[in-house]
PDB file of N, CA and C in Angstrom:
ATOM      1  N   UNK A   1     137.629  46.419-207.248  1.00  0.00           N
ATOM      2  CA  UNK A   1     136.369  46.083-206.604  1.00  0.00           C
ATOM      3  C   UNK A   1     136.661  45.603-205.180  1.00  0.00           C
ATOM      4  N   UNK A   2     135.898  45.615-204.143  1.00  0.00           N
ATOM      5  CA  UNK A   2     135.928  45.336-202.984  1.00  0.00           C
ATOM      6  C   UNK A   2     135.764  43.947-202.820  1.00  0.00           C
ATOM      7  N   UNK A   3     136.047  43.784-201.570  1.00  0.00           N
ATOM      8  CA  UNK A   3     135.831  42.259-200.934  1.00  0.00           C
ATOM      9  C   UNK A   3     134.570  42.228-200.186  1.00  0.00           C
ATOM     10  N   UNK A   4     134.138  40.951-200.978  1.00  0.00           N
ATOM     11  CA  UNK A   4     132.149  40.955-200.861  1.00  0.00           C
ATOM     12  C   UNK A   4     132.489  41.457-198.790  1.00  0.00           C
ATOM     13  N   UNK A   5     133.084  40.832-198.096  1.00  0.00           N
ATOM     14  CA  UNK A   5     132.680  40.776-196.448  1.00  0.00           C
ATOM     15  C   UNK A   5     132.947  42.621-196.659  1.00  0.00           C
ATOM     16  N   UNK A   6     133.361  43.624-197.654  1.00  0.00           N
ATOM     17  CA  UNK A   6     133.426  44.818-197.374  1.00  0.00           C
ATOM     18  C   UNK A   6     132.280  45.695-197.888  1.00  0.00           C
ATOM     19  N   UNK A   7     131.676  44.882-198.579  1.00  0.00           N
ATOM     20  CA  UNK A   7     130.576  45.657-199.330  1.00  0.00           C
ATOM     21  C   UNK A   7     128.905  45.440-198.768  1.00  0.00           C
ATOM     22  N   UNK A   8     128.731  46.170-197.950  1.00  0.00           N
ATOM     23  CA  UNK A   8     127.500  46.237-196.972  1.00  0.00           C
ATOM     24  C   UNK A   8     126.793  47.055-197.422  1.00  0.00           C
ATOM     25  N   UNK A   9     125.235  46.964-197.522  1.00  0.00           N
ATOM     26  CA  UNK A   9     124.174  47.519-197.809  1.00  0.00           C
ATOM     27  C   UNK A   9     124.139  48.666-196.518  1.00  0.00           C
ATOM     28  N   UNK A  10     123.407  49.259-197.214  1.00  0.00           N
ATOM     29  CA  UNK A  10     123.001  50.752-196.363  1.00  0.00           C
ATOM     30  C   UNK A  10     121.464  51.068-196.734  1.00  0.00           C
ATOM     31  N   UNK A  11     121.205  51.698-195.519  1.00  0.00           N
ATOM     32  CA  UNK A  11     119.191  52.002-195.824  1.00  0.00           C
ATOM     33  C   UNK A  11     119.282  52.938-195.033  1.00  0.00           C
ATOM     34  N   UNK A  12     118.459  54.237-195.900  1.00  0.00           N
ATOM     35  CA  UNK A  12     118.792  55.822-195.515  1.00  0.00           C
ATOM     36  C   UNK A  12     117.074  55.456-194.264  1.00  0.00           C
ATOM     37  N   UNK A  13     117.621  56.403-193.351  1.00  0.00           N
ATOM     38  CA  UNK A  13     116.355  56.387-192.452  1.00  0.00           C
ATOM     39  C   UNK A  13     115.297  56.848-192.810  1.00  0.00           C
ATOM     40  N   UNK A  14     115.171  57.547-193.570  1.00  0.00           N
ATOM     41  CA  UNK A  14     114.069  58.321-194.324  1.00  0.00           C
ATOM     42  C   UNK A  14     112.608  57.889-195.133  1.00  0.00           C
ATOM     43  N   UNK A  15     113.350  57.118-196.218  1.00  0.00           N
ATOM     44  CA  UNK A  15     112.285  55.970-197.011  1.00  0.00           C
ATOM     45  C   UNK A  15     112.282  54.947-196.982  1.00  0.00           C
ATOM     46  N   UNK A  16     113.290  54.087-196.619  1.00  0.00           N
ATOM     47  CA  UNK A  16     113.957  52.621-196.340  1.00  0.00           C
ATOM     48  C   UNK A  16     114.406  52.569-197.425  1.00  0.00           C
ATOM     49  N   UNK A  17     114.302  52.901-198.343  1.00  0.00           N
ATOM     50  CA  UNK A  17     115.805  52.655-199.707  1.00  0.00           C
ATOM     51  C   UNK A  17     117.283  52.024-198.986  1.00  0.00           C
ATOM     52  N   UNK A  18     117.389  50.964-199.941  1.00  0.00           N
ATOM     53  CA  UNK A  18     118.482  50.081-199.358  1.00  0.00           C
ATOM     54  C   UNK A  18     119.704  50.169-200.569  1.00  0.00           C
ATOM     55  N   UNK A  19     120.756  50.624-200.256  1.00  0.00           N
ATOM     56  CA  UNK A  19     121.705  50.582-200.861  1.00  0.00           C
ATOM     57  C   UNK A  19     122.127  49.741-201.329  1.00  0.00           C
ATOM     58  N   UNK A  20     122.576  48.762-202.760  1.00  0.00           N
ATOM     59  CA  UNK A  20     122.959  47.838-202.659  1.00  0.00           C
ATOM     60  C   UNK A  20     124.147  47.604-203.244  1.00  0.00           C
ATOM     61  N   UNK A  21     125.366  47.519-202.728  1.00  0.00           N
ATOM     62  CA  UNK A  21     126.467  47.784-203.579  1.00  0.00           C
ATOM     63  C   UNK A  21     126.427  46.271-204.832  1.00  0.00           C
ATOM     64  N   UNK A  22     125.775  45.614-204.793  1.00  0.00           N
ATOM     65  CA  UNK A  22     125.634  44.541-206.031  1.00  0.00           C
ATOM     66  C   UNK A  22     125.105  44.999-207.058  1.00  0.00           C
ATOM     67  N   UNK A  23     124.550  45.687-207.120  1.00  0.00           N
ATOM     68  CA  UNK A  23     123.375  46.096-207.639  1.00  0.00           C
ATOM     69  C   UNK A  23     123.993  47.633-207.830  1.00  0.00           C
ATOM     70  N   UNK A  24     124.559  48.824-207.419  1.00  0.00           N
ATOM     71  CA  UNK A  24     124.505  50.182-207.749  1.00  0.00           C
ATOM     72  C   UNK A  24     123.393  50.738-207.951  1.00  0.00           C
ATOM     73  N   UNK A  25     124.112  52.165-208.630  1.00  0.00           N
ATOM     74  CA  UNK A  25     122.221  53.181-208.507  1.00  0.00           C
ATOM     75  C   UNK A  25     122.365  53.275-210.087  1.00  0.00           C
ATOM     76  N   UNK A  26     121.165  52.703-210.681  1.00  0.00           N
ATOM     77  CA  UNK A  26     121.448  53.129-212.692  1.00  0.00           C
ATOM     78  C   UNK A  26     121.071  54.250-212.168  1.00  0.00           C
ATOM     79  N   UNK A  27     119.782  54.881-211.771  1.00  0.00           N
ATOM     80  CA  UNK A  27     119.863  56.232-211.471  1.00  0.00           C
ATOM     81  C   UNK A  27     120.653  57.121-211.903  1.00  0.00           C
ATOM     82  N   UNK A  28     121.587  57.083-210.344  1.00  0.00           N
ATOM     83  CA  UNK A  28     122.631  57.471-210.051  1.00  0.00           C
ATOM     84  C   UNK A  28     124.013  57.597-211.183  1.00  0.00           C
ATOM     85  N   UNK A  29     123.673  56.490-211.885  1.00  0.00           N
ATOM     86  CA  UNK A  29     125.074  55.924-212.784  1.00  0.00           C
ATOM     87  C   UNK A  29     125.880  55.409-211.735  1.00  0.00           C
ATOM     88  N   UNK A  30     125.700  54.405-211.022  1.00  0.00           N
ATOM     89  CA  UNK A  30     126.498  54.373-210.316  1.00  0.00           C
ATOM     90  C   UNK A  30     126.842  52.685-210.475  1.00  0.00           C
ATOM     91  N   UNK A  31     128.064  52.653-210.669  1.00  0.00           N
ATOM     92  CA  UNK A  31     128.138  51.009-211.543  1.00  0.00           C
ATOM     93  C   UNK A  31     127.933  49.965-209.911  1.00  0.00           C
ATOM     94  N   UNK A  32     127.538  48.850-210.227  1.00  0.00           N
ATOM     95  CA  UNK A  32     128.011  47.246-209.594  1.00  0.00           C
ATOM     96  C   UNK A  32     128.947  47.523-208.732  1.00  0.00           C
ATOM     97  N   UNK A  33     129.187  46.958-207.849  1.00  0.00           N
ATOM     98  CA  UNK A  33     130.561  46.595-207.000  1.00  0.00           C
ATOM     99  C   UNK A  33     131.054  47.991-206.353  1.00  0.00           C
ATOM    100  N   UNK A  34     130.032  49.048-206.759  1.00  0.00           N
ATOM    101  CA  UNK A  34     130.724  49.964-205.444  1.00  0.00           C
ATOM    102  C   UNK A  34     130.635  50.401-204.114  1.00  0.00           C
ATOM    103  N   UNK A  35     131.285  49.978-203.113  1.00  0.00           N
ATOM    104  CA  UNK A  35     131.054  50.292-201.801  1.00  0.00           C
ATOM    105  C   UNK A  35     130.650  51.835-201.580  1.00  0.00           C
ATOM    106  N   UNK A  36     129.530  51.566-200.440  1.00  0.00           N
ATOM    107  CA  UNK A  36     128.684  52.770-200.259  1.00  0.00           C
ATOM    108  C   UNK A  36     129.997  53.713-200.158  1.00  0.00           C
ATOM    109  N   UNK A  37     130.729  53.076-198.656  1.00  0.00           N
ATOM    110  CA  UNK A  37     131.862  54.185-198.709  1.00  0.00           C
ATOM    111  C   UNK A  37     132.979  55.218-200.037  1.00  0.00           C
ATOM    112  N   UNK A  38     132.544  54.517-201.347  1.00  0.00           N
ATOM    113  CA  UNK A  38     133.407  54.884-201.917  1.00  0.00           C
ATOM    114  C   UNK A  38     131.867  55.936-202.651  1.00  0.00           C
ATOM    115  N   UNK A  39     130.855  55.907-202.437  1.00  0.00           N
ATOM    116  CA  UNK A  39     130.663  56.998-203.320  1.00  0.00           C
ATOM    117  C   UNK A  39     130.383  58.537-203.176  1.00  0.00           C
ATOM    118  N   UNK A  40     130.384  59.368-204.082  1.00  0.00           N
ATOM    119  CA  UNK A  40     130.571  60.614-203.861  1.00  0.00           C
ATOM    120  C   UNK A  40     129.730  61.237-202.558  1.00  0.00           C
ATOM    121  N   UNK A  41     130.416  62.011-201.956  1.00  0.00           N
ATOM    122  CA  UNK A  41     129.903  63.181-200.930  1.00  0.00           C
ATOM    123  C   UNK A  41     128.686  63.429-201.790  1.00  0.00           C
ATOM    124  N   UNK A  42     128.499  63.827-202.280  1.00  0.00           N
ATOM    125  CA  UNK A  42     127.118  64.740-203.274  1.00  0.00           C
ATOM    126  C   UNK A  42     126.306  63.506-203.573  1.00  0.00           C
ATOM    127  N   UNK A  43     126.507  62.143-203.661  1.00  0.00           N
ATOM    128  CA  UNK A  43     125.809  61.223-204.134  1.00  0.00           C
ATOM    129  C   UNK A  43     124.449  61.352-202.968  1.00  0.00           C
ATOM    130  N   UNK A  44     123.011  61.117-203.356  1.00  0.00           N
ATOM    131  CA  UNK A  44     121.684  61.114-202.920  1.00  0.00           C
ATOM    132  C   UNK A  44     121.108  59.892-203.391  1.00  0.00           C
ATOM    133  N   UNK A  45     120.131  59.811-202.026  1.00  0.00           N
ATOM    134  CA  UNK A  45     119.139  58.391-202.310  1.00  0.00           C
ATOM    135  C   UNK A  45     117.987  59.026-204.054  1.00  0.00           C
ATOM    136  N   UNK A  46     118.332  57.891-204.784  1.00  0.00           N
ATOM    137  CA  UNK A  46     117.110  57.939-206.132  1.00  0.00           C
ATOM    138  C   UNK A  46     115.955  57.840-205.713  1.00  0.00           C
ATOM    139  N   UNK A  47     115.641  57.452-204.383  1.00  0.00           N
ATOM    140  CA  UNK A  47     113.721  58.063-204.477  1.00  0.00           C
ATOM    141  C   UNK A  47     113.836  58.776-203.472  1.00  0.00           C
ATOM    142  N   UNK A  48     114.101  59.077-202.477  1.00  0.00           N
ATOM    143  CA  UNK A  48     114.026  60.587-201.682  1.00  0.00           C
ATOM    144  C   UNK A  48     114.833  61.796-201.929  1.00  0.00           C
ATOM    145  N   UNK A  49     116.207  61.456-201.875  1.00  0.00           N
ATOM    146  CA  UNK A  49     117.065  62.763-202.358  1.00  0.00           C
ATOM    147  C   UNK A  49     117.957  62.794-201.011  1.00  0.00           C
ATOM    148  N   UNK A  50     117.742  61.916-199.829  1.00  0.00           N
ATOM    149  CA  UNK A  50     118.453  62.004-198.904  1.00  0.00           C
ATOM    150  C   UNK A  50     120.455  62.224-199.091  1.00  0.00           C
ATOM    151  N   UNK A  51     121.080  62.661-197.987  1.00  0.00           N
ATOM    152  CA  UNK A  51     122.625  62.936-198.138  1.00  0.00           C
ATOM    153  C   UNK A  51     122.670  61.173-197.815  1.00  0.00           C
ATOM    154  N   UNK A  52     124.123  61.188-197.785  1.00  0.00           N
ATOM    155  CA  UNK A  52     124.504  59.744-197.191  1.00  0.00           C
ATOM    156  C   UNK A  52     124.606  59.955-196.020  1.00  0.00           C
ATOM    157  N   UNK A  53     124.387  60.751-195.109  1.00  0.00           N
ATOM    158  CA  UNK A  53     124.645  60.794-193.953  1.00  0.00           C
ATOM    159  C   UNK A  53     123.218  60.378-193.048  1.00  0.00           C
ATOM    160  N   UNK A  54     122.182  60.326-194.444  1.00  0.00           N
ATOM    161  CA  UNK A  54     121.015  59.532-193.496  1.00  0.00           C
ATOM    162  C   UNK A  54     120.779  57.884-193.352  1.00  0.00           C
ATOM    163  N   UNK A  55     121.724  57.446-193.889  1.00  0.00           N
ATOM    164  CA  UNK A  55     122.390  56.023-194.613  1.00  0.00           C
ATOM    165  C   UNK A  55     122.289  55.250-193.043  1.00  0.00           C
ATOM    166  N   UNK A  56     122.265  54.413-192.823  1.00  0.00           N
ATOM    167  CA  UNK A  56     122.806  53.309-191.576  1.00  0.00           C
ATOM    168  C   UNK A  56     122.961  52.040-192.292  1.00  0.00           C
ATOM    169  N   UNK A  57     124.354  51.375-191.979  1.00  0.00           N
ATOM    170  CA  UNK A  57     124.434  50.182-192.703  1.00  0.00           C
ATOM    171  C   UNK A  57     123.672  49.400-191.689  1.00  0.00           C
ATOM    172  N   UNK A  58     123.617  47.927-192.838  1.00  0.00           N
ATOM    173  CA  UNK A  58     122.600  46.847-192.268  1.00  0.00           C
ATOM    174  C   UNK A  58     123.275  45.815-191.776  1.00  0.00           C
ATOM    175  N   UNK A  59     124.634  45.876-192.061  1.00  0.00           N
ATOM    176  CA  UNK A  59     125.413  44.820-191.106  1.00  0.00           C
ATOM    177  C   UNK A  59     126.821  45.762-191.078  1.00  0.00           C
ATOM    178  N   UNK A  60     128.126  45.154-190.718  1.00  0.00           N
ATOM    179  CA  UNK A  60     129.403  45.385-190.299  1.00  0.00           C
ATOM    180  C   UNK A  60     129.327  46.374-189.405  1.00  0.00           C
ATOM    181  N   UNK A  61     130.576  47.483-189.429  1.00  0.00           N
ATOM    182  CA  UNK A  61     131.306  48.920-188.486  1.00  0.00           C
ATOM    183  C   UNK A  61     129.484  49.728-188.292  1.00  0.00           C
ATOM    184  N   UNK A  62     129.445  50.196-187.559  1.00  0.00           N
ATOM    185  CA  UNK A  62     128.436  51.224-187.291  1.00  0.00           C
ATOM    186  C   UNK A  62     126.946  50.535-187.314  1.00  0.00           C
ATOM    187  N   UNK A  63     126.790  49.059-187.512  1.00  0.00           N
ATOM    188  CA  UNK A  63     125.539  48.866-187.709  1.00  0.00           C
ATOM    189  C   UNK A  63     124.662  48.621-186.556  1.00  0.00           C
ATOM    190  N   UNK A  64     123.579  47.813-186.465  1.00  0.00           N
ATOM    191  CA  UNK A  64     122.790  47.799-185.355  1.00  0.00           C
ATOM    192  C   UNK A  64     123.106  45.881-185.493  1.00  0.00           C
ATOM    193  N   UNK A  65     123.711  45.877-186.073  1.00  0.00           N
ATOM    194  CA  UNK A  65     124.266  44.010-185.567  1.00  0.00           C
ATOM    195  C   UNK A  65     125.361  44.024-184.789  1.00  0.00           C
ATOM    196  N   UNK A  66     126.592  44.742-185.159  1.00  0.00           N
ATOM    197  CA  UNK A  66     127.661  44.837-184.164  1.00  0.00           C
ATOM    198  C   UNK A  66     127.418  45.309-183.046  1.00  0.00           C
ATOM    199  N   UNK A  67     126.168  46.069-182.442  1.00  0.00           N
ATOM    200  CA  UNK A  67     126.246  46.676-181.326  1.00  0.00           C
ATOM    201  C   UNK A  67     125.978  46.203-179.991  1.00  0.00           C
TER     202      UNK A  67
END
């Protein structure tokens, strides 16, 4: 499992669906504790269907707080 300062929420631009790596996708099957980064290429937002590439994290590398 990751280190909580590594595990950052993500919210696809699309619907505002917020990723929550505490939480995972049951959806998805996607257990607790996994960093967005670690999940599959093919993995999609459960209420739009978005890629991860419509994702923007909400804090750390790439976000709109570091900038």
């Amino acid at each position: 499992m990751a280190n909580p300062e590594e595990m950052w929420q993500c919210q696809t631009v699309n619907c505002g669906y917020i990723y929550n790596p505490d939480k995972g996708d049951k959806k998805g099957k996607i257990p607790k504790g996994t960093r967005f980064e670690d999940l599959s290429e093919d993995w999609k937002c459960p209420i739009c269907g978005a890629t991860r590439k419509s994702f923007k994290p909400l804090a750390g590398p790439g976000s709109v707080k570091e900038a």
